[in-house]
Protein backbone atom coordinates (compact mmCIF):
# COMPACT_ATOMS: atom_id res chain seq x y z
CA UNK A 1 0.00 0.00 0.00
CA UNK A 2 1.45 3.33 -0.86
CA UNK A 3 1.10 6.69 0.48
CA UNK A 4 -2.12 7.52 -1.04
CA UNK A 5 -4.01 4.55 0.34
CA UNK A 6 -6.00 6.28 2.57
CA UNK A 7 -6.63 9.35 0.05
CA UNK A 8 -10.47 10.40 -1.05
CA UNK A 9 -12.16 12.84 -2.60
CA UNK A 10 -11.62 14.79 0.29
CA UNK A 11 -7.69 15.09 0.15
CA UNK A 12 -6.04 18.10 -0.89
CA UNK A 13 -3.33 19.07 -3.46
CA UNK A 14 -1.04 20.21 -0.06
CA UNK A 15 -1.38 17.01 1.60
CA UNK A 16 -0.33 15.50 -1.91
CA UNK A 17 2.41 17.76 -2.49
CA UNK A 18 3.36 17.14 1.30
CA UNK A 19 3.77 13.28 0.65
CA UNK A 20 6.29 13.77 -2.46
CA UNK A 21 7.85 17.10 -1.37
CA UNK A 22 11.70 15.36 -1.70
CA UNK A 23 10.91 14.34 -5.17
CA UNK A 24 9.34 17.86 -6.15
CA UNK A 25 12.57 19.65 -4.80
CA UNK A 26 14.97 17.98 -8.15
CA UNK A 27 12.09 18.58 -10.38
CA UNK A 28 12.02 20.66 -13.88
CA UNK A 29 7.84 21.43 -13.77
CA UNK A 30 5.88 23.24 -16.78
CA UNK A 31 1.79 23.77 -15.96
CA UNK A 32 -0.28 25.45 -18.56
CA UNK A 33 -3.52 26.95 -17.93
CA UNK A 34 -1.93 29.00 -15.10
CA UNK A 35 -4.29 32.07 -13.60
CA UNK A 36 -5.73 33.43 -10.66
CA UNK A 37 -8.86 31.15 -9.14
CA UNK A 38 -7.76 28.39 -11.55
CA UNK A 39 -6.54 24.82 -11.14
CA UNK A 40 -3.05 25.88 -12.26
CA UNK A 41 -2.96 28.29 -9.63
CA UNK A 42 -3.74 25.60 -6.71
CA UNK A 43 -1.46 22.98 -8.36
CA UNK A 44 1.59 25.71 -8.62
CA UNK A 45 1.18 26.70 -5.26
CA UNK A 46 1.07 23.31 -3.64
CA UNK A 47 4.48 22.79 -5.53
CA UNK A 48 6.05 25.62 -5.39
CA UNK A 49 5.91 25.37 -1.61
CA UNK A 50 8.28 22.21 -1.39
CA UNK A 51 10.94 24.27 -3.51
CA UNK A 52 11.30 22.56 -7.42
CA UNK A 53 14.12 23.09 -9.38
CA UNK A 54 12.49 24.87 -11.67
CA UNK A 55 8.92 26.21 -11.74
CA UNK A 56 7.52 27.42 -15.60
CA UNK A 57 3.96 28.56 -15.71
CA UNK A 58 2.21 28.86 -18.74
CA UNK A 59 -0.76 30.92 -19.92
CA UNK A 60 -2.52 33.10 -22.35
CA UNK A 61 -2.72 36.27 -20.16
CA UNK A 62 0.90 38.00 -18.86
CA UNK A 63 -0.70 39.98 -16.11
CA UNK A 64 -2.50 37.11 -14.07
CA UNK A 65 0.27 34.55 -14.69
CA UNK A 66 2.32 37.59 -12.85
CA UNK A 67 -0.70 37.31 -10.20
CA UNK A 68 0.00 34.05 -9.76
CA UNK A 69 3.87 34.43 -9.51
CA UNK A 70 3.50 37.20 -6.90
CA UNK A 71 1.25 35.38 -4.85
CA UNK A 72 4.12 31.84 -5.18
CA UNK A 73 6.83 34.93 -4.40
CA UNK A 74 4.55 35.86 -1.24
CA UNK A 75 4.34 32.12 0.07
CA UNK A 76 7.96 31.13 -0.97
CA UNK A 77 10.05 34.04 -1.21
CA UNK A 78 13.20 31.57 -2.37
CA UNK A 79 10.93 30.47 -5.69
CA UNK A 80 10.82 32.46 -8.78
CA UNK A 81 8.60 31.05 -11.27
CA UNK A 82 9.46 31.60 -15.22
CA UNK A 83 6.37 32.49 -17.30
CA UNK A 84 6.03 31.97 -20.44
CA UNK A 85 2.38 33.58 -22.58
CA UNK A 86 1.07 31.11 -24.83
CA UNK A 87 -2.26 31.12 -26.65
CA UNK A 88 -3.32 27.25 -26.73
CA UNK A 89 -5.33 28.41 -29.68
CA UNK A 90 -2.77 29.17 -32.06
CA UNK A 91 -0.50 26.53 -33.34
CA UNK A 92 1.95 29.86 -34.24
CA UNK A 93 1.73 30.58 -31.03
CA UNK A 94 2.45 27.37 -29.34
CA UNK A 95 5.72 26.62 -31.34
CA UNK A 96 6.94 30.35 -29.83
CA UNK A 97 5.96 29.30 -26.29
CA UNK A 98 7.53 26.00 -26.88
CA UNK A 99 11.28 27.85 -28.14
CA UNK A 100 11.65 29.97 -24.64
CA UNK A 101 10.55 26.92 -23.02
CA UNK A 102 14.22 25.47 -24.73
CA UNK A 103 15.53 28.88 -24.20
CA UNK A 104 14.66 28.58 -20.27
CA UNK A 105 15.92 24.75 -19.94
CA UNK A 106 17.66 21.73 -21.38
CA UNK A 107 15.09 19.42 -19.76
CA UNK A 108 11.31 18.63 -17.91
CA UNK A 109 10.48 16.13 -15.48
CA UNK A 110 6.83 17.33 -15.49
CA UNK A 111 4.61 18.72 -17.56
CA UNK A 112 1.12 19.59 -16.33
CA UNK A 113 -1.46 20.10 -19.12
CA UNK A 114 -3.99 21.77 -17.55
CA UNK A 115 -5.34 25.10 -19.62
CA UNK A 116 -8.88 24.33 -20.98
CA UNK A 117 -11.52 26.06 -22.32
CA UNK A 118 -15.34 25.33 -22.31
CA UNK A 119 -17.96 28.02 -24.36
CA UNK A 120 -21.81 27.36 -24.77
CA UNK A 121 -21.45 29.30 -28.20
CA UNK A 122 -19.22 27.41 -31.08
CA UNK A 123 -15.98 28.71 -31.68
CA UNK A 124 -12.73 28.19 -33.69
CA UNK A 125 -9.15 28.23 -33.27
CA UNK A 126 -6.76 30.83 -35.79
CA UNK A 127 -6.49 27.43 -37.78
CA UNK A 128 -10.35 26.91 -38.29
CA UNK A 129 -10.48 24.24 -35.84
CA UNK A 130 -13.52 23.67 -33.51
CA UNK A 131 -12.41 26.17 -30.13
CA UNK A 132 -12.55 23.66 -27.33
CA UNK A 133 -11.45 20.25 -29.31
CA UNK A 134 -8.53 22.90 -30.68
CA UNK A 135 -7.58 24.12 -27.58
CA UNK A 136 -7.97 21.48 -25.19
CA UNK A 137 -6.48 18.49 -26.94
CA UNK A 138 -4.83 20.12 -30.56
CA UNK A 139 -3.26 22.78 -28.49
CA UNK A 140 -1.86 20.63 -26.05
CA UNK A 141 -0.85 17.98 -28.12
CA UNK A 142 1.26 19.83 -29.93
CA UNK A 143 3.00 21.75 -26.68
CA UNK A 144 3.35 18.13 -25.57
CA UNK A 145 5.18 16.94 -29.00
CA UNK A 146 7.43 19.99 -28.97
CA UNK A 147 8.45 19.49 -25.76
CA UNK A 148 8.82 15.81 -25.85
CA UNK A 149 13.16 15.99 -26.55
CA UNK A 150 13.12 17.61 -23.01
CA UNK A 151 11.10 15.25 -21.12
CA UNK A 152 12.95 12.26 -22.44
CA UNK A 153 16.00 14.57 -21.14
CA UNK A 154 14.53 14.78 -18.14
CA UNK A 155 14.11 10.77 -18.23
CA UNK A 156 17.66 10.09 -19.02
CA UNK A 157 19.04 12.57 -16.32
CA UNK A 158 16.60 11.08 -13.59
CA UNK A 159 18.02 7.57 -14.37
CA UNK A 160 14.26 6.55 -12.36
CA UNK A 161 11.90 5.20 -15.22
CA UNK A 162 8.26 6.17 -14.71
CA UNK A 163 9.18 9.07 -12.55
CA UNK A 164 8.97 11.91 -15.72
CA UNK A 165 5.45 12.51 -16.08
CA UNK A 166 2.66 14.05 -18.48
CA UNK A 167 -0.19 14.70 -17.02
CA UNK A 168 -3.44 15.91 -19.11
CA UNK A 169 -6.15 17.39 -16.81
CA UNK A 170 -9.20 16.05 -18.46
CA UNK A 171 -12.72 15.67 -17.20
CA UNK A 172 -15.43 12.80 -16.08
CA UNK A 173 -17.22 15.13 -18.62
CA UNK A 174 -15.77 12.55 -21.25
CA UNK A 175 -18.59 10.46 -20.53
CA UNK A 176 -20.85 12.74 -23.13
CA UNK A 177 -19.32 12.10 -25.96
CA UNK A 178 -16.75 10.02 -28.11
CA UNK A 179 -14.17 11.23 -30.64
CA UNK A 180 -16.45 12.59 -33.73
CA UNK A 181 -14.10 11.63 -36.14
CA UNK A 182 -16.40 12.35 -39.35
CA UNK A 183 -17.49 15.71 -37.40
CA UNK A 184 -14.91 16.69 -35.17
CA UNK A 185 -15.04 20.47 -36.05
CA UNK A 186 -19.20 20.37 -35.65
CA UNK A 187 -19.67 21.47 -38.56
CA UNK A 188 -22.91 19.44 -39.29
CA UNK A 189 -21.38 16.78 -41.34
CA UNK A 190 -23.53 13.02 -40.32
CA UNK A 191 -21.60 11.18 -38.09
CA UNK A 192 -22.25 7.36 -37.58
CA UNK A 193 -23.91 5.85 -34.38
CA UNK A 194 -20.65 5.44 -32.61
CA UNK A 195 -19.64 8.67 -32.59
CA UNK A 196 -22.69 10.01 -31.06
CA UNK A 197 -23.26 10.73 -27.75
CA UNK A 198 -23.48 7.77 -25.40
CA UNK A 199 -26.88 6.08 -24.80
CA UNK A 200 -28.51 8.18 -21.64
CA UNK A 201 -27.24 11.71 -22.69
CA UNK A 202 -30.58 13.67 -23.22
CA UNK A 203 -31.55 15.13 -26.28
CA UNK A 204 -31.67 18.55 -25.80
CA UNK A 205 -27.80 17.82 -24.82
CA UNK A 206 -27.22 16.42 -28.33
CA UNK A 207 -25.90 18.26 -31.46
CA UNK A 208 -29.28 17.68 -33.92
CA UNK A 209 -28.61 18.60 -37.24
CA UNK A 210 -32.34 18.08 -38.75
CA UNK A 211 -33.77 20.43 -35.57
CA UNK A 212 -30.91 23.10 -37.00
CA UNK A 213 -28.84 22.27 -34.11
CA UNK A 214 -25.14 21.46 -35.50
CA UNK A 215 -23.49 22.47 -32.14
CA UNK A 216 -23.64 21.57 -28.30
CA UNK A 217 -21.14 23.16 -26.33
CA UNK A 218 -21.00 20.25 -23.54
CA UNK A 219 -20.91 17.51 -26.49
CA UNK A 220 -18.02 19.13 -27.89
CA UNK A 221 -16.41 19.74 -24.35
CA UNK A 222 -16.54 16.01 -24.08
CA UNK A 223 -15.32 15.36 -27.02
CA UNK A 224 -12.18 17.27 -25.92
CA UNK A 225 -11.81 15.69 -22.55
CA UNK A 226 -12.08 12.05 -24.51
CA UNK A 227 -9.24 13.40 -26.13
CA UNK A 228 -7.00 14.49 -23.24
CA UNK A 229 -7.62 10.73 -22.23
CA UNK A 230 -6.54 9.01 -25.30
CA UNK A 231 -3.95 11.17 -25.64
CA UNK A 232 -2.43 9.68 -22.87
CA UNK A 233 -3.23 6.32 -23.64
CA UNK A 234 -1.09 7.11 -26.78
CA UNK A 235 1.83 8.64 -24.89
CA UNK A 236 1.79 5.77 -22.95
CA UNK A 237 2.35 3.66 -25.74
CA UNK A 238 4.98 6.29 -27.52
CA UNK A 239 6.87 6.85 -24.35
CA UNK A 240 6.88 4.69 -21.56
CA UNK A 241 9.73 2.37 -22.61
CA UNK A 242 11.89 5.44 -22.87
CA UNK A 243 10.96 6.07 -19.23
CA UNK A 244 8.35 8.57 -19.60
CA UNK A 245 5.14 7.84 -17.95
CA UNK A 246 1.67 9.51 -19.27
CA UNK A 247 -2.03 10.14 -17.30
CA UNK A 248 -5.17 11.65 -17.49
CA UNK A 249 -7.23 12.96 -14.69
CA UNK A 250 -10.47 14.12 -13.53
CA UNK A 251 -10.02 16.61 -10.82
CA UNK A 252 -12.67 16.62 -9.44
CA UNK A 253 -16.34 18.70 -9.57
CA UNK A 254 -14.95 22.19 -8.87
CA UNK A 255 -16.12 25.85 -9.58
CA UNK A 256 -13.42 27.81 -11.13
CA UNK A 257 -13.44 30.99 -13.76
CA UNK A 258 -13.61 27.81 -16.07
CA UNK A 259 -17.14 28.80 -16.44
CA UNK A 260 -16.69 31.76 -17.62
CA UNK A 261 -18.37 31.50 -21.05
CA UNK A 262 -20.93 28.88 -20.47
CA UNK A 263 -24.61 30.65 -21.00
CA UNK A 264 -27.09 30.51 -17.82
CA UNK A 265 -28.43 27.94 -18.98
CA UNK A 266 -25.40 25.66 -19.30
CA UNK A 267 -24.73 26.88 -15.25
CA UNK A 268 -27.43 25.23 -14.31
CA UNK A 269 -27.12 22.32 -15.85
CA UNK A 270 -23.62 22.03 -13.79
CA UNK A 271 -25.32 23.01 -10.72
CA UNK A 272 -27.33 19.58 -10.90
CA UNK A 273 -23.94 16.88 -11.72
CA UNK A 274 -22.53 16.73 -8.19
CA UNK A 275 -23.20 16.03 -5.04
CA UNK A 276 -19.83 16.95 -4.06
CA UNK A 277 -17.80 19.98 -4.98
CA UNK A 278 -14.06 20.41 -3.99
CA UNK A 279 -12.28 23.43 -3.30
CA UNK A 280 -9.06 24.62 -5.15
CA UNK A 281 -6.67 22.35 -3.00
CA UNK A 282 -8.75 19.53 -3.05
CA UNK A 283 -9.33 20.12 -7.03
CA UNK A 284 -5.55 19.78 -7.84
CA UNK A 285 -5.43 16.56 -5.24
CA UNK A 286 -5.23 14.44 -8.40
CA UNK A 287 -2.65 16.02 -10.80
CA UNK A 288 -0.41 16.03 -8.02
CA UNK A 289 -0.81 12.33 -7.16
CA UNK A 290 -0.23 11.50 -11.17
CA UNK A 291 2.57 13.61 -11.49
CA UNK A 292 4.47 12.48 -8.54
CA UNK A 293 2.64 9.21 -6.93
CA UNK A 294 6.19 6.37 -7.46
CA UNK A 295 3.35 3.64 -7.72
CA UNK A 296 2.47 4.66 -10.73
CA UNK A 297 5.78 4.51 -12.14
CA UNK A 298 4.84 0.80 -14.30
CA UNK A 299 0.88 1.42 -13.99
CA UNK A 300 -0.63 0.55 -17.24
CA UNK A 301 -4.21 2.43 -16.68
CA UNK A 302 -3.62 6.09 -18.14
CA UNK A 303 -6.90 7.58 -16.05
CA UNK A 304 -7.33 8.59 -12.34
CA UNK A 305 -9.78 10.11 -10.47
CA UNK A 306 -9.69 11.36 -6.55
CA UNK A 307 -5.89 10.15 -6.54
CA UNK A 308 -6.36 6.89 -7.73
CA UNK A 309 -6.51 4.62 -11.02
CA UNK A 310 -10.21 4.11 -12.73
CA UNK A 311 -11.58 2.78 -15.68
CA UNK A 312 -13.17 4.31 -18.50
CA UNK A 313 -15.67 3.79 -21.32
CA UNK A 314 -13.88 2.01 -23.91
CA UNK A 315 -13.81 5.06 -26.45
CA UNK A 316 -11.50 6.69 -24.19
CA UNK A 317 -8.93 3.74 -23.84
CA UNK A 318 -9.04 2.06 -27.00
CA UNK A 319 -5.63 1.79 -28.74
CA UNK A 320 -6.47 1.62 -32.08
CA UNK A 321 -9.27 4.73 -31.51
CA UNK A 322 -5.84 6.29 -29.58
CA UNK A 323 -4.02 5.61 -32.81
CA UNK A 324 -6.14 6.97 -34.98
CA UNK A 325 -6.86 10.45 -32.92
CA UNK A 326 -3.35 10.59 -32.71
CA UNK A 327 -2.54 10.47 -36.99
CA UNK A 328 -5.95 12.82 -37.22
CA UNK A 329 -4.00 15.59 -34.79
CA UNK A 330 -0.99 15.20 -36.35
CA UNK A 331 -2.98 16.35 -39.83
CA UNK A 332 -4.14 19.24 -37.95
CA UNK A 333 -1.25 19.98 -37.25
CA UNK A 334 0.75 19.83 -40.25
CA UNK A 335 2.57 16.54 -38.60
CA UNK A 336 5.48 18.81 -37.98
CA UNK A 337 6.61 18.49 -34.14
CA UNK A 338 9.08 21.18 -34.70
CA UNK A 339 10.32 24.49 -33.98
């Protein structure tokens, strides 16, 4: 049994950080999706307290990623955090954040991606790409393939298989929907039966083309958080005989500036899906545990939820769907993982 036997939903990202606070101190970390009120925020904090060797943070907006590094400064005068401005969005954009990231170090031992977006109202990306399936799994995907020479530096130097870690923050929200593969982009195309929302999902939370209906922001937030899972599942597969290990996780039902762009309506429906809703510390519980948890150095599962391992529907772990997401981003992205 290891250290986070006795964890629960209950268990916060400081008692986390707490447990593995010797093997955060000779750690390289990069977390996206850093801002005030924000999952990054709670998750830098927690590690920034135990002293890493090096802290990046990563967002779209300079002056709260400054917040954030003022209020790290304030609880551990000894850390200064390098930020780097990034704008998941833009694929430009990402290969600039991803050349100070070389400029800043010669290796990672943990990279944390966290950013997300989630809109009611259908959106695209500079490169015409649906906004959230773009952002949350394009965007990072490619970060994550730029960066990939320093995390299998980070591997080699650590001489500890397992211990360098990806980590995609994803959601239990993949349960509404698989990867759309004919209709990705929601652009009304038909899409066959397995690529529909799961059975149970009601139908005013469908995309309907025929009722004029091509987009639902929550079906195409799942979509993205299916993604963040098999992404993973084909990292895992990619990298873990090199000594890199790869999860997703569900943090947890939390209320962050998230929500930002959701309409009222879309609020409420939140309102109704938990019965329990953590806090910021509690909320980054999990990312911590799969970034630094040694018993899930050889673990095979790529998914965990309140600190531990859990299943998922088989469109979010199945290798050949993993595969074929993973040639189907490279497209998008031109296939070119470099500078």
């Amino acid at each position: 049994m290891g250290l986070g036997a006795g964890w629960t939903q209950e268990t916060t990202g400081t008692e986390v950080a707490k447990a593995f606070k010797d093997d955060i101190k000779s750690k390289t970390i990069l977390i996206t999706g850093v801002s005030p009120i924000s999952l990054g925020e709670s998750t830098a904090l927690a590690i920034a307290r135990h002293g890493p060797a090096k802290l990046i943070l990563a967002s779209r907006t300079e002056s709260k990623l400054q917040q954030v590094a003022d209020n790290i400064v304030k609880m551990n005068p000894n850390i200064k955090a390098e930020l780097i401005v990034v704008d998941l969005s833009s694929q430009a954009d990402i290969r600039t954040a991803a050349r100070r990231v070389y400029a800043l170090t010669n290796r990672l031992d943990i990279l944390v991606n966290n950013a997300a977006v989630v809109t009611s109202a259908r959106s695209e990306t500079l490169e015409g790409i649906e906004l959230q399936f773009g952002t949350n799994h394009i965007g990072h995907h490619l970060l994550t393939s730029l960066l990939t020479p320093l995390l299998l530096a980070g591997a080699k130097a650590s001489g500890e298989p397992g211990t360098t870690r990806i980590v995609n923050v994803s959601s239990m929200g993949y349960r509404l929907s698989p990867i759309r593969f004919h209709d990705y982009s929601f652009e009304g195309k038909p899409v066959p039966p397995e690529e529909e929302p799961p059975k149970g999902i009601p139908a005013h939370m469908k995309p309907d083309v025929a009722a004029g209906r091509p987009y639902y922001g929550f079906t195409a937030y799942g979509q993205s958080k299916t993604a963040n899972i098999l992404h993973a599942v084909a990292l895992k597969e990619r990298l873990s005989s090199k000594g890199v290990q790869a999860f997703a996780v569900h943090p947890g039902s939390i209320w962050t500036n998230l929500s930002r762009n959701l309409s009222d309506d879309d609020r409420k429906i939140i309102e109704g899906t938990s019965t329990f809703w953590k806090n910021q510390d509690q909320g980054c519980a999990t990312t911590l545990a799969a970034a630094f948890d040694p018993d899930l150095c050889d673990a095979k599962e790529a998914y965990l939820s309140d600190c531990r391992l859990h299943d998922v529907a088989e469109y979010a772990k199945d290798q050949p769907i993993a595969e074929r997401l993973w040639q189907l981003t490279e497209k998008l992205t031109e296939g070119k993982a470099n500078l």
